[in-house]
C-alpha atoms as a PDB file:
ATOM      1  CA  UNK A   1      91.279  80.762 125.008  1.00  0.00           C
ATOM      2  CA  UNK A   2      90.320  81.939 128.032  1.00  0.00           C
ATOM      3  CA  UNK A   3      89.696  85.284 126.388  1.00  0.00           C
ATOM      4  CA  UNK A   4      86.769  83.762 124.518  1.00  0.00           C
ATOM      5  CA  UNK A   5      82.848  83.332 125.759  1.00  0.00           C
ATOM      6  CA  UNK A   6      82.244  80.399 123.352  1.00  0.00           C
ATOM      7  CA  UNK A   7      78.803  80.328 124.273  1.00  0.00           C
ATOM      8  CA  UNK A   8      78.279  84.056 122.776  1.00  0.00           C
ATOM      9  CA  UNK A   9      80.915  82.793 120.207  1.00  0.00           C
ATOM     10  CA  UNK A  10      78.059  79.670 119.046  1.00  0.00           C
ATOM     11  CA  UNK A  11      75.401  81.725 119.185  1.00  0.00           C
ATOM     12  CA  UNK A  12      76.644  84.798 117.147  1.00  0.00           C
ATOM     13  CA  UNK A  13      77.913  82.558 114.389  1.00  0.00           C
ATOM     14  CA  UNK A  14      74.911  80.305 114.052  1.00  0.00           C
ATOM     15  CA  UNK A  15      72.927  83.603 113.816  1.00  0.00           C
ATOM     16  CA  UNK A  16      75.046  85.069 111.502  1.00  0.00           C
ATOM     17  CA  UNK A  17      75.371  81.973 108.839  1.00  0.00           C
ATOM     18  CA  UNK A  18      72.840  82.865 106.428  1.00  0.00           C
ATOM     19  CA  UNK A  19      74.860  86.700 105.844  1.00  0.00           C
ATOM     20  CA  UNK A  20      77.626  84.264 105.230  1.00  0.00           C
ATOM     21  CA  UNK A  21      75.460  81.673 102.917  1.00  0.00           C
ATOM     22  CA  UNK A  22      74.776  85.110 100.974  1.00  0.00           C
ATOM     23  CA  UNK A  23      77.899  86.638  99.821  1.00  0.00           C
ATOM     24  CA  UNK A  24      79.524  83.107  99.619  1.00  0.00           C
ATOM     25  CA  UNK A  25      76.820  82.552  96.746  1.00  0.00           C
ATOM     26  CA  UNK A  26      77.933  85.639  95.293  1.00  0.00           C
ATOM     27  CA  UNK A  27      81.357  85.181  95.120  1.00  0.00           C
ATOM     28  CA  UNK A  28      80.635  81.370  94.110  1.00  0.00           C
ATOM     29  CA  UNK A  29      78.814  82.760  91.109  1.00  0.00           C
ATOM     30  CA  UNK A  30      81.413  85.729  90.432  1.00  0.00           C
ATOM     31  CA  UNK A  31      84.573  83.708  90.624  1.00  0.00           C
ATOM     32  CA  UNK A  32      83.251  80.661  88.819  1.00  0.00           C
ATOM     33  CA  UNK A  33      82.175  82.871  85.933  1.00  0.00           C
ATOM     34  CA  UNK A  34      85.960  85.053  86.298  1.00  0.00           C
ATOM     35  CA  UNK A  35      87.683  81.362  86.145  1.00  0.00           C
ATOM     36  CA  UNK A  36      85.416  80.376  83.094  1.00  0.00           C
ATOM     37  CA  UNK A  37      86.214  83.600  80.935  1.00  0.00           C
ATOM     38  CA  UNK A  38      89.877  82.718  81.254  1.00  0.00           C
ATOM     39  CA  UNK A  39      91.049  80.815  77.944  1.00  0.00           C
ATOM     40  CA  UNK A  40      94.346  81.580  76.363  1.00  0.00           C
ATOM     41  CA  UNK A  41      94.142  79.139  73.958  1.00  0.00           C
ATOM     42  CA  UNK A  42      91.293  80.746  71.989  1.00  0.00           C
ATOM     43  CA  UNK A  43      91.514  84.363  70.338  1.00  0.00           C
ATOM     44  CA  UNK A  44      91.674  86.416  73.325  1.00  0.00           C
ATOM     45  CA  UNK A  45      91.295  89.594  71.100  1.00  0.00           C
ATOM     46  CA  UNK A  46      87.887  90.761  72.583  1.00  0.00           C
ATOM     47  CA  UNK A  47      89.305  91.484  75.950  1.00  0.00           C
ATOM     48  CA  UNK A  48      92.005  93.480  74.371  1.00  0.00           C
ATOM     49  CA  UNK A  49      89.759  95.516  71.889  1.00  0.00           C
ATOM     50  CA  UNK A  50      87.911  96.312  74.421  1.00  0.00           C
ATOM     51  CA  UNK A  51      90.926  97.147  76.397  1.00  0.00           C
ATOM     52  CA  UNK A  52      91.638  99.624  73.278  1.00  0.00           C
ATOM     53  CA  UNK A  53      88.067 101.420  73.209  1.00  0.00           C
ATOM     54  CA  UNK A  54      88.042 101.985  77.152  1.00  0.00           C
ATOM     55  CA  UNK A  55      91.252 102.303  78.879  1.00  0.00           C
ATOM     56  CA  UNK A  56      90.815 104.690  81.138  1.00  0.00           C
ATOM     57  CA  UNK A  57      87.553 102.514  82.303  1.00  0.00           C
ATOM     58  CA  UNK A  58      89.449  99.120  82.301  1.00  0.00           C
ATOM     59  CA  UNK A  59      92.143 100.570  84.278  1.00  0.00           C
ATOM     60  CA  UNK A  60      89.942 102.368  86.957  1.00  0.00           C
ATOM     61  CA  UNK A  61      88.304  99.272  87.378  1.00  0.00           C
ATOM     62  CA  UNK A  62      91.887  96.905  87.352  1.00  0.00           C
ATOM     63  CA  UNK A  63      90.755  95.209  84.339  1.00  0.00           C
ATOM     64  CA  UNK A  64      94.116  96.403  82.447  1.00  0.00           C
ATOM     65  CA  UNK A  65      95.972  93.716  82.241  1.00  0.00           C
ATOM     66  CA  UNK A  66      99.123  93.423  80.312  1.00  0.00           C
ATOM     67  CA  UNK A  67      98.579  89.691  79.589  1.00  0.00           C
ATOM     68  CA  UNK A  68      95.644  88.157  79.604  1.00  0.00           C
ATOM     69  CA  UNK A  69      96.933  84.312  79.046  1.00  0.00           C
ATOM     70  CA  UNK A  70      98.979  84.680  83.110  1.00  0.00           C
ATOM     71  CA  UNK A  71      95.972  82.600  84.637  1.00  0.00           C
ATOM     72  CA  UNK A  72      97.211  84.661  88.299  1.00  0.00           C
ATOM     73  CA  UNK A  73      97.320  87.888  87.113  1.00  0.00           C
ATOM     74  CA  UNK A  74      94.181  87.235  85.343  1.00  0.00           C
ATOM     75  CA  UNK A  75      91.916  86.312  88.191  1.00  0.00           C
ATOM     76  CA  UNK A  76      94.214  89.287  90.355  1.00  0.00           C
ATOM     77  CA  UNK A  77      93.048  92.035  87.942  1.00  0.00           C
ATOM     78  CA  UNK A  78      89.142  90.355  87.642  1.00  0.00           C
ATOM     79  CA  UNK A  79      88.408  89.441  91.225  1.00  0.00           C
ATOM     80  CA  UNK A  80      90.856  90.906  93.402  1.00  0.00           C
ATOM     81  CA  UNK A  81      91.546  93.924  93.213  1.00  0.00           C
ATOM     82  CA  UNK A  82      87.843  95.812  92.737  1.00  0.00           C
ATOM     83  CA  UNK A  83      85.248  93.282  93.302  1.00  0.00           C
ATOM     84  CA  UNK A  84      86.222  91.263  96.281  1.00  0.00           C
ATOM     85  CA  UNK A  85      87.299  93.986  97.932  1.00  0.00           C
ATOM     86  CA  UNK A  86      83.882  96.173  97.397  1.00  0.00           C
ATOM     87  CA  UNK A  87      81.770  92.461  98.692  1.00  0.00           C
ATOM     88  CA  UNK A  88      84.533  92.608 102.018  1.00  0.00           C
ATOM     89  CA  UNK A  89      83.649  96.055 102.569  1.00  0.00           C
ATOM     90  CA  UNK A  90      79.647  95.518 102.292  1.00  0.00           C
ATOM     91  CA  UNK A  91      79.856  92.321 104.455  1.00  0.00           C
ATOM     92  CA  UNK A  92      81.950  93.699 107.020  1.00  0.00           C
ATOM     93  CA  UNK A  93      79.873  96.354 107.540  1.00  0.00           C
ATOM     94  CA  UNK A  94      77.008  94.008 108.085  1.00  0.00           C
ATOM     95  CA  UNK A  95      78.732  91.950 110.325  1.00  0.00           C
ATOM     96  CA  UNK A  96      80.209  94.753 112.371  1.00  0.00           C
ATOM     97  CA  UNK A  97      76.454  95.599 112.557  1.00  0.00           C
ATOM     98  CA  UNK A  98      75.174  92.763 113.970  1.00  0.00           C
ATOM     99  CA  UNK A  99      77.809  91.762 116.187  1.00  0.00           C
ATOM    100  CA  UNK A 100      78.853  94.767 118.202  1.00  0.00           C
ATOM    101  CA  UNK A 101      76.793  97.847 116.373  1.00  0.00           C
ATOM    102  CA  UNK A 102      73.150  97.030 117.574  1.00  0.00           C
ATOM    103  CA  UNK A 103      73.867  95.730 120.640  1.00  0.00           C
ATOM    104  CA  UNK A 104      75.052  99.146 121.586  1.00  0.00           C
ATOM    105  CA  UNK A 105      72.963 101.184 119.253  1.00  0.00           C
ATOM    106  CA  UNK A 106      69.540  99.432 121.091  1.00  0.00           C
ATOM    107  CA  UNK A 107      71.087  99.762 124.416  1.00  0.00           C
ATOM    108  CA  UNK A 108      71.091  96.488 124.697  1.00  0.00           C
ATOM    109  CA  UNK A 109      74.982  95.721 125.723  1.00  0.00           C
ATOM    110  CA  UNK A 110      74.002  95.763 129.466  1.00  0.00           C
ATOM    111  CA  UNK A 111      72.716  92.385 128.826  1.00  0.00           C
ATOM    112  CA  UNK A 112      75.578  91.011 127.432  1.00  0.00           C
ATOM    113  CA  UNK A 113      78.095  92.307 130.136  1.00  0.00           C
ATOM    114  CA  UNK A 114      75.057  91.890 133.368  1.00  0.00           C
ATOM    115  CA  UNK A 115      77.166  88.088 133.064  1.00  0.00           C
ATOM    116  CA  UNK A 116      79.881  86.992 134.457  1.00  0.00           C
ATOM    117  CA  UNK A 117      82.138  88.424 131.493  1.00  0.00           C
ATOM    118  CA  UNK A 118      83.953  91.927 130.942  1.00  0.00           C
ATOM    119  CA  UNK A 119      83.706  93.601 127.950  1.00  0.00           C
ATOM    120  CA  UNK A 120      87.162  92.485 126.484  1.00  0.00           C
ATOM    121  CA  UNK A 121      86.209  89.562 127.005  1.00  0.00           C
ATOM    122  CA  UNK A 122      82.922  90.282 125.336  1.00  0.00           C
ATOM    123  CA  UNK A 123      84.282  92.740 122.359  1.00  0.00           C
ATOM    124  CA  UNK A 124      87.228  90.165 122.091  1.00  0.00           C
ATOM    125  CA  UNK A 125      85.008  86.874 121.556  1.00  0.00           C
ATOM    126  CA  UNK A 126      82.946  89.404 118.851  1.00  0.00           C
ATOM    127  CA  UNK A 127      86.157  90.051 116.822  1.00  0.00           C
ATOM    128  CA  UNK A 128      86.782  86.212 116.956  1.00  0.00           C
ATOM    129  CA  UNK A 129      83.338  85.549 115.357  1.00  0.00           C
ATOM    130  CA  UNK A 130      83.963  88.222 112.708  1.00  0.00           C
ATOM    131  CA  UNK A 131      87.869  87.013 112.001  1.00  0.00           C
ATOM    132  CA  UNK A 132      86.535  83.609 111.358  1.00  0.00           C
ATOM    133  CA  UNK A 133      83.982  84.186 109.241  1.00  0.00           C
ATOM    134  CA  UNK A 134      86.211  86.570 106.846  1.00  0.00           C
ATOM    135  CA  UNK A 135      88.689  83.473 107.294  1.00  0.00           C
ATOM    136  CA  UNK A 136      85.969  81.168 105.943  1.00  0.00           C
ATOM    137  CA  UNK A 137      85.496  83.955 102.964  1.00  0.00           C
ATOM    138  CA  UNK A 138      88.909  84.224 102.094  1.00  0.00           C
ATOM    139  CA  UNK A 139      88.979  80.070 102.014  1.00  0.00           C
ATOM    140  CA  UNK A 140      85.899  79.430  99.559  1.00  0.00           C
ATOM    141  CA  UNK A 141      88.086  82.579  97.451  1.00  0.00           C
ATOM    142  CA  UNK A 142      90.586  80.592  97.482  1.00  0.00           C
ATOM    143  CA  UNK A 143      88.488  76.731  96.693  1.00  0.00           C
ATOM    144  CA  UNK A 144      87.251  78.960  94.091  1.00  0.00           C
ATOM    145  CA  UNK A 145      90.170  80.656  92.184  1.00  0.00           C
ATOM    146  CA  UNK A 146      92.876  77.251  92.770  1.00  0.00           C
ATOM    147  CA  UNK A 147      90.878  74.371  93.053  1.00  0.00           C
ATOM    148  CA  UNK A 148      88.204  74.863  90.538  1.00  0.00           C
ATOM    149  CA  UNK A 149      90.815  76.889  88.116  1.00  0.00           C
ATOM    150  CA  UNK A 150      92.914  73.578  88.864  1.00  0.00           C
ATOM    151  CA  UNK A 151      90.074  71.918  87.402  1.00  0.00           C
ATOM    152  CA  UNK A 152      89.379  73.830  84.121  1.00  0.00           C
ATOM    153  CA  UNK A 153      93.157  75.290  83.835  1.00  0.00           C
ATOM    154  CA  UNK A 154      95.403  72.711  85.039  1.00  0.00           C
ATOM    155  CA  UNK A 155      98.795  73.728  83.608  1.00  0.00           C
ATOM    156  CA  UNK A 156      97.916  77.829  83.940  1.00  0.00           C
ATOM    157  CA  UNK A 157      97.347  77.561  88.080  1.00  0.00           C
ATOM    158  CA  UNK A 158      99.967  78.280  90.201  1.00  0.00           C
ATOM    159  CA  UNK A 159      98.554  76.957  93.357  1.00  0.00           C
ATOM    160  CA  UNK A 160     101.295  78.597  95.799  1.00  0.00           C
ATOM    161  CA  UNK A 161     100.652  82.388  94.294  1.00  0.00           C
ATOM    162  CA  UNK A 162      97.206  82.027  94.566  1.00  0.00           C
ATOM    163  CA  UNK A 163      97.699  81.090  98.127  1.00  0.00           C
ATOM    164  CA  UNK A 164      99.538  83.989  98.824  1.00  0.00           C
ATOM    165  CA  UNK A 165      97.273  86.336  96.943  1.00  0.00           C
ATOM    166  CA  UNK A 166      94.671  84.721  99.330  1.00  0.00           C
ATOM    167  CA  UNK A 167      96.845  85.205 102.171  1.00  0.00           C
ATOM    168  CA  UNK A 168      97.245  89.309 101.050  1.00  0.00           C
ATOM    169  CA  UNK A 169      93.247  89.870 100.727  1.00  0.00           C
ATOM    170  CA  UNK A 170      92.968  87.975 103.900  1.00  0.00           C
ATOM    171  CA  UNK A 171      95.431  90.611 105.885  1.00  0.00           C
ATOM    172  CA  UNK A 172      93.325  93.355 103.998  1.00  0.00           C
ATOM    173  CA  UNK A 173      90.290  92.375 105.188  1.00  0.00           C
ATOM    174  CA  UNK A 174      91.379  92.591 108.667  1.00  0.00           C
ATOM    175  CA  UNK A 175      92.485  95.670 108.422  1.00  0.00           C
ATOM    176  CA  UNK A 176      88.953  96.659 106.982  1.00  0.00           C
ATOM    177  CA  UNK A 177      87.313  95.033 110.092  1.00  0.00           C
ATOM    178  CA  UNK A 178      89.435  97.013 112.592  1.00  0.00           C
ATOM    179  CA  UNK A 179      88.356 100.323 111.230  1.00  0.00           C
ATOM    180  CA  UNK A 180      84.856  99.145 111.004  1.00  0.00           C
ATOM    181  CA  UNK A 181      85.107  97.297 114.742  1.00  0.00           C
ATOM    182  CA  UNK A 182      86.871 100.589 115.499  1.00  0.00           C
ATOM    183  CA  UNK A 183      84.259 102.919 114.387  1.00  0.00           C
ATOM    184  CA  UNK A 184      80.875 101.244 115.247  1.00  0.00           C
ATOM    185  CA  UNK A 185      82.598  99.918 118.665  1.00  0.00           C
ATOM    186  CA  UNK A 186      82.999 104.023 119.870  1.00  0.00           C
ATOM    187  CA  UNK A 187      80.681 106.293 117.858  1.00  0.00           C
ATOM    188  CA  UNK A 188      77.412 106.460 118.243  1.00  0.00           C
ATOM    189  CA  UNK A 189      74.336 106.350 115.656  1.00  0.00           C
ATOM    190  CA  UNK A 190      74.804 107.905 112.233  1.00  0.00           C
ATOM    191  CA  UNK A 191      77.818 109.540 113.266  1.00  0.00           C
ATOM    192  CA  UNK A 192      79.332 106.018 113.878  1.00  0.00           C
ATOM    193  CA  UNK A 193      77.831 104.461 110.412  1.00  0.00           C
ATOM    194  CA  UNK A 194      78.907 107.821 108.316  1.00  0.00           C
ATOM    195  CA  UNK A 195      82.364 107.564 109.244  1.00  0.00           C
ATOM    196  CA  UNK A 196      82.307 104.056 108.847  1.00  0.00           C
ATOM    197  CA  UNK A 197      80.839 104.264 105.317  1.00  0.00           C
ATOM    198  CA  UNK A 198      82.989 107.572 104.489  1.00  0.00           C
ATOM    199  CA  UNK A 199      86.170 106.049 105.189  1.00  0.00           C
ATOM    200  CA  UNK A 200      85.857 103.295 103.487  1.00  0.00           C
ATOM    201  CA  UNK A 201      83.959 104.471 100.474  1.00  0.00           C
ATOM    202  CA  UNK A 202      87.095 107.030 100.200  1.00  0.00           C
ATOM    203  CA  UNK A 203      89.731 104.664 100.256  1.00  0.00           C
ATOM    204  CA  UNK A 204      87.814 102.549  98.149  1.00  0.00           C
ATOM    205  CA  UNK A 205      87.543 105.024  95.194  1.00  0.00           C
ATOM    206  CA  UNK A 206      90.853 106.401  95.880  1.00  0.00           C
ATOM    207  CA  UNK A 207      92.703 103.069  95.062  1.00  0.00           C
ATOM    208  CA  UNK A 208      90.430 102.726  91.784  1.00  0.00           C
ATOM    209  CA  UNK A 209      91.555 106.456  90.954  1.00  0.00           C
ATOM    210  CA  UNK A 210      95.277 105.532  91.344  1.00  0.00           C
ATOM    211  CA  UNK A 211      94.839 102.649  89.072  1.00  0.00           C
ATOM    212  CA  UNK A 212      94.808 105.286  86.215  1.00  0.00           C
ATOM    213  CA  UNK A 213      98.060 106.599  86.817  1.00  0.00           C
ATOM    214  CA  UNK A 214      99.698 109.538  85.356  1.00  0.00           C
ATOM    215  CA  UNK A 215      98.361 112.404  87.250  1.00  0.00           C
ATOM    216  CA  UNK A 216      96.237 110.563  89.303  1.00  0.00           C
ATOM    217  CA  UNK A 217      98.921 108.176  90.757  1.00  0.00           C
ATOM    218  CA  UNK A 218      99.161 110.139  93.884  1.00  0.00           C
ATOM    219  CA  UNK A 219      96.157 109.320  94.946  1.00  0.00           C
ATOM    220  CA  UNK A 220      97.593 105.483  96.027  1.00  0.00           C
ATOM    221  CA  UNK A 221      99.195 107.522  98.931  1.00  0.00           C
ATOM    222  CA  UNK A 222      95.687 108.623 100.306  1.00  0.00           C
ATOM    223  CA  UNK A 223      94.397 105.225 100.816  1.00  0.00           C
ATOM    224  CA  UNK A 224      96.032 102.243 103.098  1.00  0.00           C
ATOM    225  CA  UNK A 225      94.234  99.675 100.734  1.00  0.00           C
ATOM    226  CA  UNK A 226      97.420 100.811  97.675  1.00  0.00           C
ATOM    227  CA  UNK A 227      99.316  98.801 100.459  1.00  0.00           C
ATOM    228  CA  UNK A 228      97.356  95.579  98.692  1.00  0.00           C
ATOM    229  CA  UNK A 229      97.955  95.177  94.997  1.00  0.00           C
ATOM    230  CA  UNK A 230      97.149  91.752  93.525  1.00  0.00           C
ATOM    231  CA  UNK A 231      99.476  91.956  90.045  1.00  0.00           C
ATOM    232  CA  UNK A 232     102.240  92.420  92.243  1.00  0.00           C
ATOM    233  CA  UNK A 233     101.473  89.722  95.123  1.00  0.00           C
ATOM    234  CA  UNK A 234     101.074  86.871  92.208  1.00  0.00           C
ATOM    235  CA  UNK A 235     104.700  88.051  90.735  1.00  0.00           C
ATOM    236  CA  UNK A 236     105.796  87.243  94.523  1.00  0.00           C
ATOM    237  CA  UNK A 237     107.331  91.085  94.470  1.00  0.00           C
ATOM    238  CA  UNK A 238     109.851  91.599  97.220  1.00  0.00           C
ATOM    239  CA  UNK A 239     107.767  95.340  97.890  1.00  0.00           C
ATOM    240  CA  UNK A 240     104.860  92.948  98.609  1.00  0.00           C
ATOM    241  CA  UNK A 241     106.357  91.555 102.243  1.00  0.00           C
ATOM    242  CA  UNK A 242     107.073  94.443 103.542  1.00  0.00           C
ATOM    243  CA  UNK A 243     103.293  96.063 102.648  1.00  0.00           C
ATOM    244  CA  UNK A 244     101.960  92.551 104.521  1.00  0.00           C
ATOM    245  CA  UNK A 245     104.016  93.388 107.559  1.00  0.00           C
ATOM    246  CA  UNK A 246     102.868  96.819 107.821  1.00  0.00           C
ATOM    247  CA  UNK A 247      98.637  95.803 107.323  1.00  0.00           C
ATOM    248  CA  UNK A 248      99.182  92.990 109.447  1.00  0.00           C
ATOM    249  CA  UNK A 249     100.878  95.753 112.406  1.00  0.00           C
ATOM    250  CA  UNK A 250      98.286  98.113 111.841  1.00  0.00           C
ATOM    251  CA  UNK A 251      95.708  95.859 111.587  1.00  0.00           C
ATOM    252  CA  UNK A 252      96.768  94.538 115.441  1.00  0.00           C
ATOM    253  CA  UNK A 253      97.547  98.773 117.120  1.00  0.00           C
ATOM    254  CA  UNK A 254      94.067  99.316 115.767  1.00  0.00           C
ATOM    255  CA  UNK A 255      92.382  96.089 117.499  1.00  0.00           C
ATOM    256  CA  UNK A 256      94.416  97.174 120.515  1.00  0.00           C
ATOM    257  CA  UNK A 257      93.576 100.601 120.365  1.00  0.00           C
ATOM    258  CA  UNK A 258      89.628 100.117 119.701  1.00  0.00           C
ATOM    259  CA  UNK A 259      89.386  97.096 123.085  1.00  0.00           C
ATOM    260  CA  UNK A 260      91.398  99.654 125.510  1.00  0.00           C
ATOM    261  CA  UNK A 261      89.426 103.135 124.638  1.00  0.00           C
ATOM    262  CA  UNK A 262      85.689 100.774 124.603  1.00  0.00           C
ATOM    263  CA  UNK A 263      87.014  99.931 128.209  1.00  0.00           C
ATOM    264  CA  UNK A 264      86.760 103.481 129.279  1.00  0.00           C
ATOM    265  CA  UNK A 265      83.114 104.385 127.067  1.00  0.00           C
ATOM    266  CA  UNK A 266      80.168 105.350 128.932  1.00  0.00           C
ATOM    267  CA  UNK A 267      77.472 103.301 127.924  1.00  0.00           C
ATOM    268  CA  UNK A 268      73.794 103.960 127.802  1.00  0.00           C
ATOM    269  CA  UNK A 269      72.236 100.930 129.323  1.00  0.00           C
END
């Protein structure tokens, strides 16, 4: 704990709660109105027609789901594996921005390390702030998906697959953040923001590309985020584990990585 400045830590998160009040109402209203659409005991048969007319659309999208009355795959498909991953990539990129970006970008670092701190110490308490909030995310996901599809779907939610599918995004999402802490940390200006967005916007597409298969199924080997894949986290598939493992070591050399190189960056105070 000694690693942590909390009074930086209390005053970066207070300043950063209504970014967080934002997207929470977003995904509030998203996965409330995902959870509502879900009814297998009425005709179900608009989905699927629609499923007919547009495949190639559903399926770039993850909306191809083989049955729509699995409450977890359902809710995977819907939520997890285009739109909450596209809201964790904006607010990231915010939060990145606020908490390490501008400080840097205005020159205005010097003030933070003129204390009695070093910048690990500094950087570190930063990465705290941002690994909390995307823990508090991933949480009101989860209130969301289990507690209020416990509410309206009692005997369709399996509360301990939706934890892990939680679980899964959560380990995503800090792999986003240490690319994005990695990038805005030890570029500079739009070089630093272009990367940031390129990167991201490319692996982003790329895993909505392989989602058509066929011919375009190679393209899940040009993007780290194939390494997530909701359908097959709620089916609690073995493959699943081991992609966990390899995010969650990644996730920690690229953390590493980004708090030894900013050690050795000249900075322009």
């Amino acid at each position: 704990m000694h690693m942590i400045n909390f009074t930086l830590f209390k005053k970066e998160f207070k300043s950063n709660l209504v970014l967080y009040g934002i997207f929470s109402l977003v995904i509030l209203m998203y996965g409330i109105i995902v959870v509502d659409l879900f009814n297998p005991l009425e005709d179900s048969s608009w989905i699927e027609q629609i499923m007919q007319i547009m495949p190639e659309l559903m399926s770039f999208f993850g909306f191809a789901l083989d049955d729509v009355t699995n409450y977890q795959a359902f809710v995977a498909g819907y939520l997890y594996d285009m739109l909450f991953i596209l809201l964790g990539i904006i607010f990231i990129t915010m939060l990145v921005n606020r908490l390490v970006f501008r400080y840097l970008d205005q020159g205005s670092f010097g003030y933070l390390i003129a204390t009695p701190n070093s910048r690990t110490k500094i950087m570190f308490t930063q990465a705290v702030t941002l690994i909390c909030y995307l823990l508090m995310q991933v949480m009101l996901m989860f209130v969301i998906v289990a507690g209020y599809g416990k509410i309206t779907h009692r005997n369709y939610v399996d509360i301990g697959r939706i934890f892990y599918l939680n679980f899964s995004f959560f380990l995503l999402l800090l792999f986003i953040s240490s690319i994005t802490f990695c990038f805005l940390s030890l570029l500079e200006g739009k070089l630093a923001t272009g990367l940031n967005i390129g990167v991201l916007t490319f692996f982003f597409f790329a895993k909505l590309i392989s989602n058509l298969g066929g011919n375009y199924e190679f393209f899940k080997f040009l993007t780290p985020f194939s390494l997530f894949n909701p359908r097959m986290i709620v089916s609690f598939s073995k493959t699943v584990h081991i992609y966990n493992v390899i995010l969650g070591l990644v996730t920690i050399l690229i953390y590493t990585l980004t708090f030894k190189l900013f050690n050795k960056r000249d900075l322009a105070i």
